[in-house]
C-alpha atoms as a PDB file:
ATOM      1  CA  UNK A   1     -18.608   5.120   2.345  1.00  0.00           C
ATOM      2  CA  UNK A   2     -15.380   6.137   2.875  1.00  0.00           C
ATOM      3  CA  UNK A   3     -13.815   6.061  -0.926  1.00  0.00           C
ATOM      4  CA  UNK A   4     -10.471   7.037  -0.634  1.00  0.00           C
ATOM      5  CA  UNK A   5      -9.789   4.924   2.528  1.00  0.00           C
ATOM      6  CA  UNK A   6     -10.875   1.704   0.234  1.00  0.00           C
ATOM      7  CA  UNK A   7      -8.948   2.971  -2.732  1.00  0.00           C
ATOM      8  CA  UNK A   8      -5.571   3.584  -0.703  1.00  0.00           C
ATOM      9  CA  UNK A   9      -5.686   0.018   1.333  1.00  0.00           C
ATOM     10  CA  UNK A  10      -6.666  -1.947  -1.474  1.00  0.00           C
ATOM     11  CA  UNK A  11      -3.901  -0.518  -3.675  1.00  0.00           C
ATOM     12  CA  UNK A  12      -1.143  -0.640  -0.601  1.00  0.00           C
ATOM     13  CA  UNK A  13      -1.970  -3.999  -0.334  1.00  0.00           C
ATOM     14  CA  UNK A  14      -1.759  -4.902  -4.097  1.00  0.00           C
ATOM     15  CA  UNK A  15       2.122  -3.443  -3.787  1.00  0.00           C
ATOM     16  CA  UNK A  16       3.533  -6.156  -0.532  1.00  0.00           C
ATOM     17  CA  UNK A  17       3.709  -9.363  -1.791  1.00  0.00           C
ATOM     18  CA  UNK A  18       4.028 -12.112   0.895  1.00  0.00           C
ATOM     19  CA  UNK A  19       7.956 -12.631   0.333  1.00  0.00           C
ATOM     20  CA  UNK A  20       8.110  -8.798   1.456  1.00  0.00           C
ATOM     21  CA  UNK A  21       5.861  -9.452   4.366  1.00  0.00           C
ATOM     22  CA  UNK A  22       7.604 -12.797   5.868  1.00  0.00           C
ATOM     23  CA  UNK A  23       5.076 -15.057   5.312  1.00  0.00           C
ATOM     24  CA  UNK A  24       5.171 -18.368   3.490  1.00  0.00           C
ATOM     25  CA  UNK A  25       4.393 -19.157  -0.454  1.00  0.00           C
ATOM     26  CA  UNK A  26       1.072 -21.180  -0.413  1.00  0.00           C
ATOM     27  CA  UNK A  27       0.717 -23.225  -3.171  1.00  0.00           C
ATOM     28  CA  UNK A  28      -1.282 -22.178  -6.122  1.00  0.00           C
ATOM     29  CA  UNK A  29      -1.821 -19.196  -7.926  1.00  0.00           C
ATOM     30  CA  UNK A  30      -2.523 -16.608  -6.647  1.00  0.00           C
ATOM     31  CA  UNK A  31      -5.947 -13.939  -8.119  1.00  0.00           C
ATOM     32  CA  UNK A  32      -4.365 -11.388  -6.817  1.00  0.00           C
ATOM     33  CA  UNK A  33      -1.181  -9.159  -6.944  1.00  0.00           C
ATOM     34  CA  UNK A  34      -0.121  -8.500  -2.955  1.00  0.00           C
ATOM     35  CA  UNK A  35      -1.928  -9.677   0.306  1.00  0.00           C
ATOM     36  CA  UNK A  36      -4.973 -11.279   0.334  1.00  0.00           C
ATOM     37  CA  UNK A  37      -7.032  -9.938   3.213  1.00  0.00           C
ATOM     38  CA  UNK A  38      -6.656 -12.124   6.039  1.00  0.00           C
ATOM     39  CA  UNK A  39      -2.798 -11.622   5.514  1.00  0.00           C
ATOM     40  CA  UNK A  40      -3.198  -8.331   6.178  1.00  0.00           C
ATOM     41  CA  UNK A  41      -5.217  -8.763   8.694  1.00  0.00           C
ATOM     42  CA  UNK A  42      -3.175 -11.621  10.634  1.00  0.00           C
ATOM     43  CA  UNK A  43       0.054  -9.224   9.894  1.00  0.00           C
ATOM     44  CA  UNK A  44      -1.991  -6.064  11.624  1.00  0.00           C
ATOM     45  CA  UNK A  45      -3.521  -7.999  14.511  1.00  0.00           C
ATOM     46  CA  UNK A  46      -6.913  -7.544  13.241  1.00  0.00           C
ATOM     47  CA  UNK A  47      -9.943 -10.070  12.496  1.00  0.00           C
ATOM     48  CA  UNK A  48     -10.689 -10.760   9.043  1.00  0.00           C
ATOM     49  CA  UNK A  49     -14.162  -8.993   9.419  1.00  0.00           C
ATOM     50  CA  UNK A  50     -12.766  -6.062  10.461  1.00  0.00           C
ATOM     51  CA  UNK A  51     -10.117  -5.338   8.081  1.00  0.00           C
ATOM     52  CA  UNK A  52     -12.359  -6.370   5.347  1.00  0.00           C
ATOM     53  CA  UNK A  53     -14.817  -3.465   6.545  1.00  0.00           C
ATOM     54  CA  UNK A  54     -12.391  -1.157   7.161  1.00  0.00           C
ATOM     55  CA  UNK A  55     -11.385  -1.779   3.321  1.00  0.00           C
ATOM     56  CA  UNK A  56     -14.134  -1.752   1.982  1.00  0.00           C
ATOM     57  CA  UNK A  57     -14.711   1.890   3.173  1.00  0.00           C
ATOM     58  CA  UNK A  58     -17.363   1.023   6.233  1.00  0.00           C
ATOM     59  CA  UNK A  59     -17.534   4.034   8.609  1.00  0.00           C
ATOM     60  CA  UNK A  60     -15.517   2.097  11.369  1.00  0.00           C
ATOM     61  CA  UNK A  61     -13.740   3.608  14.535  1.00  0.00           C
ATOM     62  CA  UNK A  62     -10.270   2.763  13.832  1.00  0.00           C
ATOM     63  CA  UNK A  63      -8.025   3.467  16.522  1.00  0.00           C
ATOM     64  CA  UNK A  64      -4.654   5.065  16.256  1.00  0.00           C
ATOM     65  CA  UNK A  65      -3.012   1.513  17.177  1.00  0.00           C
ATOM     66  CA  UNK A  66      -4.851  -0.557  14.510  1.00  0.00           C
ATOM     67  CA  UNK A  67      -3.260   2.239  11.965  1.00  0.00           C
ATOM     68  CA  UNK A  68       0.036   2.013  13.314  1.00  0.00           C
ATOM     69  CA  UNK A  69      -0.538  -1.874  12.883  1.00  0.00           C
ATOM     70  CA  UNK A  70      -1.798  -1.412   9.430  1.00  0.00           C
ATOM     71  CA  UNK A  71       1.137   0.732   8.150  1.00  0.00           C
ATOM     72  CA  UNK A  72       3.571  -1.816   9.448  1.00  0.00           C
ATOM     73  CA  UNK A  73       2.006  -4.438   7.717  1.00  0.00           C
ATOM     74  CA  UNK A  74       1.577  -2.828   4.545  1.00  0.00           C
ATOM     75  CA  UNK A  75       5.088  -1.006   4.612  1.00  0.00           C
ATOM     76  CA  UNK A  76       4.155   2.218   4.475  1.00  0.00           C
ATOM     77  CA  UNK A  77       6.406   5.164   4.067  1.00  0.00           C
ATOM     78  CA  UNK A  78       6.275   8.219   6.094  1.00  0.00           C
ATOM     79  CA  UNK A  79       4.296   9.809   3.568  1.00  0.00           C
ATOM     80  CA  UNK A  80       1.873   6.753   2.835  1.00  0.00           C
ATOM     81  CA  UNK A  81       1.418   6.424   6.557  1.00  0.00           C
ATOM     82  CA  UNK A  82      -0.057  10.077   7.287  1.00  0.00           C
ATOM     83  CA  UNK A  83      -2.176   9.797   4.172  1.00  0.00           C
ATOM     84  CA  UNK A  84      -3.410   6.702   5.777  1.00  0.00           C
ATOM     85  CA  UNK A  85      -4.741   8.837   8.879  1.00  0.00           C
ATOM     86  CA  UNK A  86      -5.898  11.329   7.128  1.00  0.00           C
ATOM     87  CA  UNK A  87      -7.950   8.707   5.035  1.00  0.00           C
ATOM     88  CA  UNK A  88      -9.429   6.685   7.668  1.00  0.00           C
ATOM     89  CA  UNK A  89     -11.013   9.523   9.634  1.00  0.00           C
ATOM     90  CA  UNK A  90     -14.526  10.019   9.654  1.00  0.00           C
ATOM     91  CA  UNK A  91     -15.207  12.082   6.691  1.00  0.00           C
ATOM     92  CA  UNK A  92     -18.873  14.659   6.208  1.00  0.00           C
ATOM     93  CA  UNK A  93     -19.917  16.557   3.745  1.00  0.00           C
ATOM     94  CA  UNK A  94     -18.800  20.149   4.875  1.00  0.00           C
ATOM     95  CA  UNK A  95     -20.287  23.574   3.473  1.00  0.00           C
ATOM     96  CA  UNK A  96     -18.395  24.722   0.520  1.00  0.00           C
ATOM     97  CA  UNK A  97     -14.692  26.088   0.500  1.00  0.00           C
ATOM     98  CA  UNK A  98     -14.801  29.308   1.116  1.00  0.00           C
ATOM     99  CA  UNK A  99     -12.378  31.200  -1.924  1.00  0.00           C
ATOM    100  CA  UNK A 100      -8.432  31.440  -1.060  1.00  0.00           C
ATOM    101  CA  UNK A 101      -7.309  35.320  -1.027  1.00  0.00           C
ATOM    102  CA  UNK A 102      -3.806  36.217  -1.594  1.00  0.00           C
ATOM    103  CA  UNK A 103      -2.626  38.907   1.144  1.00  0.00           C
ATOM    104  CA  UNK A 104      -1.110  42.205  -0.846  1.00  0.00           C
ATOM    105  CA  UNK A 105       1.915  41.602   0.705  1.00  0.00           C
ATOM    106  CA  UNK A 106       2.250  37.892  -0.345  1.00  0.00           C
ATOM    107  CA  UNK A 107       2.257  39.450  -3.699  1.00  0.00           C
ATOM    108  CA  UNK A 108       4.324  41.853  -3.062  1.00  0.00           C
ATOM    109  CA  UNK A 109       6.893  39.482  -1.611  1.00  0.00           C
ATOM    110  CA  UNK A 110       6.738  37.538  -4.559  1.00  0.00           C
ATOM    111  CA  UNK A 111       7.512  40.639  -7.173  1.00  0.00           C
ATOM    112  CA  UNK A 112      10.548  41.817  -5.511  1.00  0.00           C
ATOM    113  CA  UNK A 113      12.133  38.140  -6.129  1.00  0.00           C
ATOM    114  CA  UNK A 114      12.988  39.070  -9.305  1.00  0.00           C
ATOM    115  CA  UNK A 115      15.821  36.766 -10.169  1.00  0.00           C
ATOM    116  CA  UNK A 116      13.727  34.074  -8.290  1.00  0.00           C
ATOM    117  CA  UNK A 117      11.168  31.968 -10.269  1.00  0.00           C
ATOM    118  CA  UNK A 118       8.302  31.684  -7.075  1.00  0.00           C
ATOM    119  CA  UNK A 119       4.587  30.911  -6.908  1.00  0.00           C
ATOM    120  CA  UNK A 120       1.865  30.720  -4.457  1.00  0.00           C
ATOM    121  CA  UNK A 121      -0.358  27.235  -4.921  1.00  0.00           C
ATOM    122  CA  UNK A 122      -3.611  26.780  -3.205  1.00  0.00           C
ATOM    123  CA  UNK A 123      -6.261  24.013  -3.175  1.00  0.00           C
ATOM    124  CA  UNK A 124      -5.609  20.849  -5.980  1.00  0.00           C
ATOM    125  CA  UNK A 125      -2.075  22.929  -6.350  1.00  0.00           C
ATOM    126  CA  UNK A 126      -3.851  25.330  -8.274  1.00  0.00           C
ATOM    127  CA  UNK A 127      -1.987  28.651  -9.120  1.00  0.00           C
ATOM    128  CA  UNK A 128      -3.220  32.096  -7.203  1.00  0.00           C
ATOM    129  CA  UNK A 129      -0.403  34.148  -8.233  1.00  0.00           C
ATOM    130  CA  UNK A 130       2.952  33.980  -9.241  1.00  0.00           C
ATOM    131  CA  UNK A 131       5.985  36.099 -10.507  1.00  0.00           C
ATOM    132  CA  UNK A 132       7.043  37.180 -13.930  1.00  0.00           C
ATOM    133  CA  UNK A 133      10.147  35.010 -14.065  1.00  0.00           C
ATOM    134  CA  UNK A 134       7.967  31.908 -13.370  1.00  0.00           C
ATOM    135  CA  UNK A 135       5.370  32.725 -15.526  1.00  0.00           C
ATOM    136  CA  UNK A 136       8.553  32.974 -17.852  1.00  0.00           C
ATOM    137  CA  UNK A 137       9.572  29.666 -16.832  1.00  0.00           C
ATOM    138  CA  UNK A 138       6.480  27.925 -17.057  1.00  0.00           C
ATOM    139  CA  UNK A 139       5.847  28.934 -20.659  1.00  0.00           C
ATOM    140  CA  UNK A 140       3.998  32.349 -19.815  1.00  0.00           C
ATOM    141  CA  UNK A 141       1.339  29.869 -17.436  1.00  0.00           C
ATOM    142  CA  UNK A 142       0.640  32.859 -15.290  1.00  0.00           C
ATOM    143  CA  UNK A 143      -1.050  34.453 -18.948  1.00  0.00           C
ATOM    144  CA  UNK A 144      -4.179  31.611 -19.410  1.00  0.00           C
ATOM    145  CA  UNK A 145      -7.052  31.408 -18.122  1.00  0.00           C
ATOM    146  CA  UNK A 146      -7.266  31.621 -14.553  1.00  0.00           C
ATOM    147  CA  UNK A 147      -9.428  28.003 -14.517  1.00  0.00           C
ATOM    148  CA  UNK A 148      -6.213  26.594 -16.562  1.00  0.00           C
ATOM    149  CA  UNK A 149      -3.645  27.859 -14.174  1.00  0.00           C
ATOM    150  CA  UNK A 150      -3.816  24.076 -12.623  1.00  0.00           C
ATOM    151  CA  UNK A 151      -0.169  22.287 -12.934  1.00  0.00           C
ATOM    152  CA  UNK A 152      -1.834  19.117 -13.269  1.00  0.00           C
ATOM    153  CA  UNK A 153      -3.792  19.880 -15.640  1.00  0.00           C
ATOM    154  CA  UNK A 154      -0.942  21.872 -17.538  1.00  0.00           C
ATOM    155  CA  UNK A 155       0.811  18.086 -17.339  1.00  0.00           C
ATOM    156  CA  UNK A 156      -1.510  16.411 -19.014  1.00  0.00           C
ATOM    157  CA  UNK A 157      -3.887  18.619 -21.492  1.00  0.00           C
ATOM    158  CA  UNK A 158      -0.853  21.273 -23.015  1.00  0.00           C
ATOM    159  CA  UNK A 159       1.163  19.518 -25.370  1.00  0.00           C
ATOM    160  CA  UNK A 160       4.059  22.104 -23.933  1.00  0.00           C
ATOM    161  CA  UNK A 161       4.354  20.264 -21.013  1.00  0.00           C
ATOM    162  CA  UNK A 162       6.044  16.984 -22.295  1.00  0.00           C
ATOM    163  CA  UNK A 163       8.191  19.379 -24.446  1.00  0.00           C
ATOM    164  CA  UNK A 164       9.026  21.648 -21.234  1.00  0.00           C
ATOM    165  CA  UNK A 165       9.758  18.437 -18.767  1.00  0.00           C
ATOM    166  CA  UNK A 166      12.902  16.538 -19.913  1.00  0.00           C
ATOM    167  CA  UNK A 167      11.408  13.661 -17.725  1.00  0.00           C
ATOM    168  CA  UNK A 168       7.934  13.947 -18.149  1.00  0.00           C
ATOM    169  CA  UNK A 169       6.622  11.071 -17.000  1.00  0.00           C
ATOM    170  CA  UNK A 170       8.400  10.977 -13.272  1.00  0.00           C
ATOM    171  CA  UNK A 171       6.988  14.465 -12.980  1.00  0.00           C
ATOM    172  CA  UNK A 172       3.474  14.159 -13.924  1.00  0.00           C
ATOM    173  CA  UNK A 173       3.202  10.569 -11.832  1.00  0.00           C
ATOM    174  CA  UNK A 174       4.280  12.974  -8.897  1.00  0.00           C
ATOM    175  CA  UNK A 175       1.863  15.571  -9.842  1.00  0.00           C
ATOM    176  CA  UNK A 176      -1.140  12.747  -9.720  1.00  0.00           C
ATOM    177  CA  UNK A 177       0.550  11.634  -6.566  1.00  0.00           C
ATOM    178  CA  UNK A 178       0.859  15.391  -4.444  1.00  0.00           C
ATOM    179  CA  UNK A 179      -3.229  15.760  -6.084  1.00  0.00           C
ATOM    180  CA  UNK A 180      -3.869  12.608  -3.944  1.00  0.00           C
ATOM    181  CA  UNK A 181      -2.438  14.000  -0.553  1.00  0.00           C
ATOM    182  CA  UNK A 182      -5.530  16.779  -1.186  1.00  0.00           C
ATOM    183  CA  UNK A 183      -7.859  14.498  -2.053  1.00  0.00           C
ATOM    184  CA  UNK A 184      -7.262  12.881   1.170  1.00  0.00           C
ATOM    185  CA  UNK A 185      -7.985  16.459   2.898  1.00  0.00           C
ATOM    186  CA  UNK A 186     -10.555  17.398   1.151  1.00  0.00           C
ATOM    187  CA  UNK A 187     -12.389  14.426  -0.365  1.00  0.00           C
ATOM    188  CA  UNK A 188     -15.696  16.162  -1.083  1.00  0.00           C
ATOM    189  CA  UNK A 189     -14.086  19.371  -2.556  1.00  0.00           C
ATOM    190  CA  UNK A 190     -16.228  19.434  -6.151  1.00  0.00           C
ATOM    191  CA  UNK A 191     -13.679  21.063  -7.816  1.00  0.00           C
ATOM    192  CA  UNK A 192     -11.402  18.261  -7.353  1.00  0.00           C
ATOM    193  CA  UNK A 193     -13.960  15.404  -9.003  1.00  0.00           C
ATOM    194  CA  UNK A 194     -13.950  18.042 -11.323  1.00  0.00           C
ATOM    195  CA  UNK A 195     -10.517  18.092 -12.159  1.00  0.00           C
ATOM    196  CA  UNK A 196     -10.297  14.324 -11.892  1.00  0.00           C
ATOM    197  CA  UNK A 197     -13.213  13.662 -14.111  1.00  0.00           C
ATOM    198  CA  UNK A 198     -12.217  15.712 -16.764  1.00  0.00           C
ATOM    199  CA  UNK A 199      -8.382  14.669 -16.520  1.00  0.00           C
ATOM    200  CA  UNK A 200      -9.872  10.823 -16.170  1.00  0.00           C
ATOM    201  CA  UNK A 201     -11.685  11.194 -19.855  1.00  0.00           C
ATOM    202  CA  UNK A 202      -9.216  12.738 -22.191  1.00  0.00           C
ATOM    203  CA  UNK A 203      -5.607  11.469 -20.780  1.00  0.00           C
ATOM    204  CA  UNK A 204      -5.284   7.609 -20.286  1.00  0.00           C
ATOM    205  CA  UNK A 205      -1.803   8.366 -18.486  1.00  0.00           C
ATOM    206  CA  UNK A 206      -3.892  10.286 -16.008  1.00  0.00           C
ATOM    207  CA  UNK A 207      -6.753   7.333 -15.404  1.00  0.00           C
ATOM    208  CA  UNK A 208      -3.774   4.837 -14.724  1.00  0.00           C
ATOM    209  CA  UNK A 209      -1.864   6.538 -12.781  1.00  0.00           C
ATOM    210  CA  UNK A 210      -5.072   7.933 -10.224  1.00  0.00           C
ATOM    211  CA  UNK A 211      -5.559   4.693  -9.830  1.00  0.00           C
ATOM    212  CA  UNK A 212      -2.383   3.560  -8.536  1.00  0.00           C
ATOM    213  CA  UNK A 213      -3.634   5.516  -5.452  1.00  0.00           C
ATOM    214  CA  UNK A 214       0.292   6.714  -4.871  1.00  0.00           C
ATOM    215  CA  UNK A 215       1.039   9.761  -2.368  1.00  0.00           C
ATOM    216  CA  UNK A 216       3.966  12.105  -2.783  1.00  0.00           C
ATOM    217  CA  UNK A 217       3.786  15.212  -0.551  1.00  0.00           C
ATOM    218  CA  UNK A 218       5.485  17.756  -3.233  1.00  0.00           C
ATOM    219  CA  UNK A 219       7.179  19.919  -0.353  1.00  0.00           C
ATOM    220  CA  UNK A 220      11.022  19.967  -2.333  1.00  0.00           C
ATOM    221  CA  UNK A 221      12.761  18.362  -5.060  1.00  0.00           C
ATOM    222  CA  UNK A 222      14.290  19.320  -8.589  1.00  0.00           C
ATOM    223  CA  UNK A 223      12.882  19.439 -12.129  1.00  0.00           C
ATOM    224  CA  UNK A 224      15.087  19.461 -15.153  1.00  0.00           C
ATOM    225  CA  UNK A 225      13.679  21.452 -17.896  1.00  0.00           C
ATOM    226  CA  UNK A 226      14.095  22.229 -21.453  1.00  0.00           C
ATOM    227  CA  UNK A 227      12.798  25.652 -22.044  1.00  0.00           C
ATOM    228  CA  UNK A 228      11.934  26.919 -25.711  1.00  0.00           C
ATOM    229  CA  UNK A 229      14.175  29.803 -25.663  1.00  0.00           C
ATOM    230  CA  UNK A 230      17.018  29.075 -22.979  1.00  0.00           C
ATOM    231  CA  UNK A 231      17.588  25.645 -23.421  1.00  0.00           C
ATOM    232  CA  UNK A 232      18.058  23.417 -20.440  1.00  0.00           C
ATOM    233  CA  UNK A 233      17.556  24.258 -16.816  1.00  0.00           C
ATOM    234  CA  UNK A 234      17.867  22.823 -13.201  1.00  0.00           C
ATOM    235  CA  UNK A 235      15.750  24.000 -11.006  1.00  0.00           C
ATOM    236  CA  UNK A 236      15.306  23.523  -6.971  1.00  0.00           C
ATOM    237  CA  UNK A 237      12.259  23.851  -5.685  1.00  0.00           C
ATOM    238  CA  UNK A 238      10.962  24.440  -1.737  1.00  0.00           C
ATOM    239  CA  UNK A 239       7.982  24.535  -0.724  1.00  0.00           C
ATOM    240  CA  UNK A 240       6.519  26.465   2.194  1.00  0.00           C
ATOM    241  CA  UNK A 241       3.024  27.000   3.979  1.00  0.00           C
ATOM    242  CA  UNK A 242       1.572  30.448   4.448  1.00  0.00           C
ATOM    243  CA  UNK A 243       0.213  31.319   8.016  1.00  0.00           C
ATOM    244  CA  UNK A 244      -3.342  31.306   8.161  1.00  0.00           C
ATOM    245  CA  UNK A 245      -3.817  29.159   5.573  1.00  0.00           C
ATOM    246  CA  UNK A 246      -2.953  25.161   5.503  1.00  0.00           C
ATOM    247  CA  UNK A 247      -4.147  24.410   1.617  1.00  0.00           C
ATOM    248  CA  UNK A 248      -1.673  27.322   0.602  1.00  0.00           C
ATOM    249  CA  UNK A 249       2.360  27.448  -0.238  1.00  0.00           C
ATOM    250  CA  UNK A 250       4.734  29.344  -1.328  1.00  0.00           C
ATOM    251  CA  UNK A 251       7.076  27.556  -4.201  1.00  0.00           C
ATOM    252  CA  UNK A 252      10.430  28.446  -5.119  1.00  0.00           C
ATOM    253  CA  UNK A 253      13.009  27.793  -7.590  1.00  0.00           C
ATOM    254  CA  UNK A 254      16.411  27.999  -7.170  1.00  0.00           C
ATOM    255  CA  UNK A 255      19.799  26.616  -9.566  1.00  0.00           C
ATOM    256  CA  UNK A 256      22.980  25.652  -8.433  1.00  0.00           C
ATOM    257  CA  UNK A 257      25.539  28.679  -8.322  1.00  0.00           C
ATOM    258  CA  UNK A 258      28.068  28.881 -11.087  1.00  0.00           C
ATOM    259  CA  UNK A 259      25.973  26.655 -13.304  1.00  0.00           C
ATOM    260  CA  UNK A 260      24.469  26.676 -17.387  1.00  0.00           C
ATOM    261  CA  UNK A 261      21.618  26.318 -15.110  1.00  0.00           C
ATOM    262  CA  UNK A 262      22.324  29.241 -13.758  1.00  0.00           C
ATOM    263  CA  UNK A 263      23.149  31.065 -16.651  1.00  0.00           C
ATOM    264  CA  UNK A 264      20.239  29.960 -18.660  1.00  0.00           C
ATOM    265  CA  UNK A 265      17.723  31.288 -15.658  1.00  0.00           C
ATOM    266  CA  UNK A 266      19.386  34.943 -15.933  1.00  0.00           C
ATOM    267  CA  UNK A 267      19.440  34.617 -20.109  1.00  0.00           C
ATOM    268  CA  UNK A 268      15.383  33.338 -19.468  1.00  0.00           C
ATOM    269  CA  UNK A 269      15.108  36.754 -16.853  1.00  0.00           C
ATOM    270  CA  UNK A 270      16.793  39.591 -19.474  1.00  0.00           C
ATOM    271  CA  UNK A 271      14.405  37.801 -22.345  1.00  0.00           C
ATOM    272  CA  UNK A 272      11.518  38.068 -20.327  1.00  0.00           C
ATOM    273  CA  UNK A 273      11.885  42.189 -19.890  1.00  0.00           C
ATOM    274  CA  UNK A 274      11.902  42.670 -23.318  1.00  0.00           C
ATOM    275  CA  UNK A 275       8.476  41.269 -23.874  1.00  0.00           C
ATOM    276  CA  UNK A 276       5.252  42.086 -23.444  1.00  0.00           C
ATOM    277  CA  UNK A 277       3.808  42.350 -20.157  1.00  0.00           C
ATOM    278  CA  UNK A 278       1.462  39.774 -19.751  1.00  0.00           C
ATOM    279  CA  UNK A 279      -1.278  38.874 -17.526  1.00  0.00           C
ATOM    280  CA  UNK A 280       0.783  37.292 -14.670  1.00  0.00           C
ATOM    281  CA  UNK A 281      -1.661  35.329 -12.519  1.00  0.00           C
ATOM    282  CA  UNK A 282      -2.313  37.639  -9.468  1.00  0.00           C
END
């Protein structure tokens, strides 16, 4: 049974109500929020039978048309509508991942950007290495364990985070959001359920928001921050994939020129040499 498939359709639908989709107020209340069903499937072309298979995760041969049927009908972004393929192909059980290595020079690239805050992320965005200003930035992350060194779970389980985040909420929904674009990928990947699981049990913020079944793919944006010893900073981020391996980035951080931003990030930098070298997650 194809879990996430059913998860994503059934909460796409719950978001278009018929108003969105053109189609007439029937009479009645409705049981529930959205499309029923056979709107969907009258919007998408498709019988009733068949959409309610394909939502109900049953291993069906859906052809590229039906999806681009389906992603008109429930509105999908650009985002939402890749997730969607990703979703609906056949998924098997696959040996396990093998471990992600960081090339030497990856890390050296990321030590000589010393006035840049920059990261690599692998699999569930969890951090392989990163540089002493962004270790500096992310309240000395790069120094915990290296089964911590998971933003998510950094979002959720450190009460730091909700200090460190001056919108906290926005942020971690888009964390739970980017997790779900790897989930899609990799929907058998133990570690994950692991993550999800434990994130599931001890956050209720976390349990909601999984289950909104939302996709953000986390490739550039900004976070505003209010560090401990600097105050508040504006950062940039880009994200990039490294060659040779598609469940691995490279994220940087960048402020605006001329800004307290600015300022703050190079007050943050001089701080940072005068402490204690710590374990910076290489």
């Amino acid at each position: 049974m194809n879990t996430e498939l059913r998860e994503f359709l059934r909460s796409r639908r719950a978001k278009v109500t018929p108003e969105d989709a053109g189609l007439p107020a029937l009479p009645g209340t409705r049981r529930v929020p959205g499309l029923r069903r056979e709107e969907v499937a009258q919007l998408a072309g498709v019988s009733v039978d068949y959409y309610v298979r394909l939502e109900r995760g049953r291993n069906v041969n859906v052809s590229e048309s039906v999806l681009d049927a389906l992603a008109r009908a429930l509105q999908l972004n650009d985002t939402e509508r890749a997730h969607l393929y990703t979703v609906a192909k056949p998924t098997r059980k696959t040996q396990a991942l093998p471990p992600q290595r960081v090339r030497p020079g990856l890390l050296r690239v990321l030590d000589s950007m010393t006035d840049v805050p920059a990261m690599l992320l692998g699999r569930r965005s969890d951090v392989l290495a990163m540089n002493a200003l962004a270790s500096a930035l992310y309240m000395d992350f790069g120094a915990t364990s290296p089964q911590d060194r998971n933003p998510v779970r950094f979002m959720f389980l450190d009460p730091a985070a909700r200090a460190l985040y001056l919108d906290w909420e926005a942020n971690a929904r888009l964390a739970v959001a980017h997790l779900h674009i790897y989930a899609g990928r990799h929907p058998h990947d133990p570690k994950l359920a692991a993550l999800v699981g434990e994130l599931s049990v001890r956050d209720a913020d976390f349990r909601r928001w999984w289950a909104d079944n939302d996709v953000y793919l986390h490739a550039h944006g900004t976070k505003a921050l209010n560090h401990p010893v600097v105050g508040e900073i504006t950062v940039a981020y880009e994200s990039f994939t490294v060659d040779g391996d598609p469940d691995m980035s490279m994220a940087l951080h960048t402020v605006e020129p001329g800004s307290s931003s600015e300022q703050n990030l190079r007050l943050l930098a001089s701080w940072n040499l005068t402490q204690q070298p710590s374990d910076v997650a290489h």
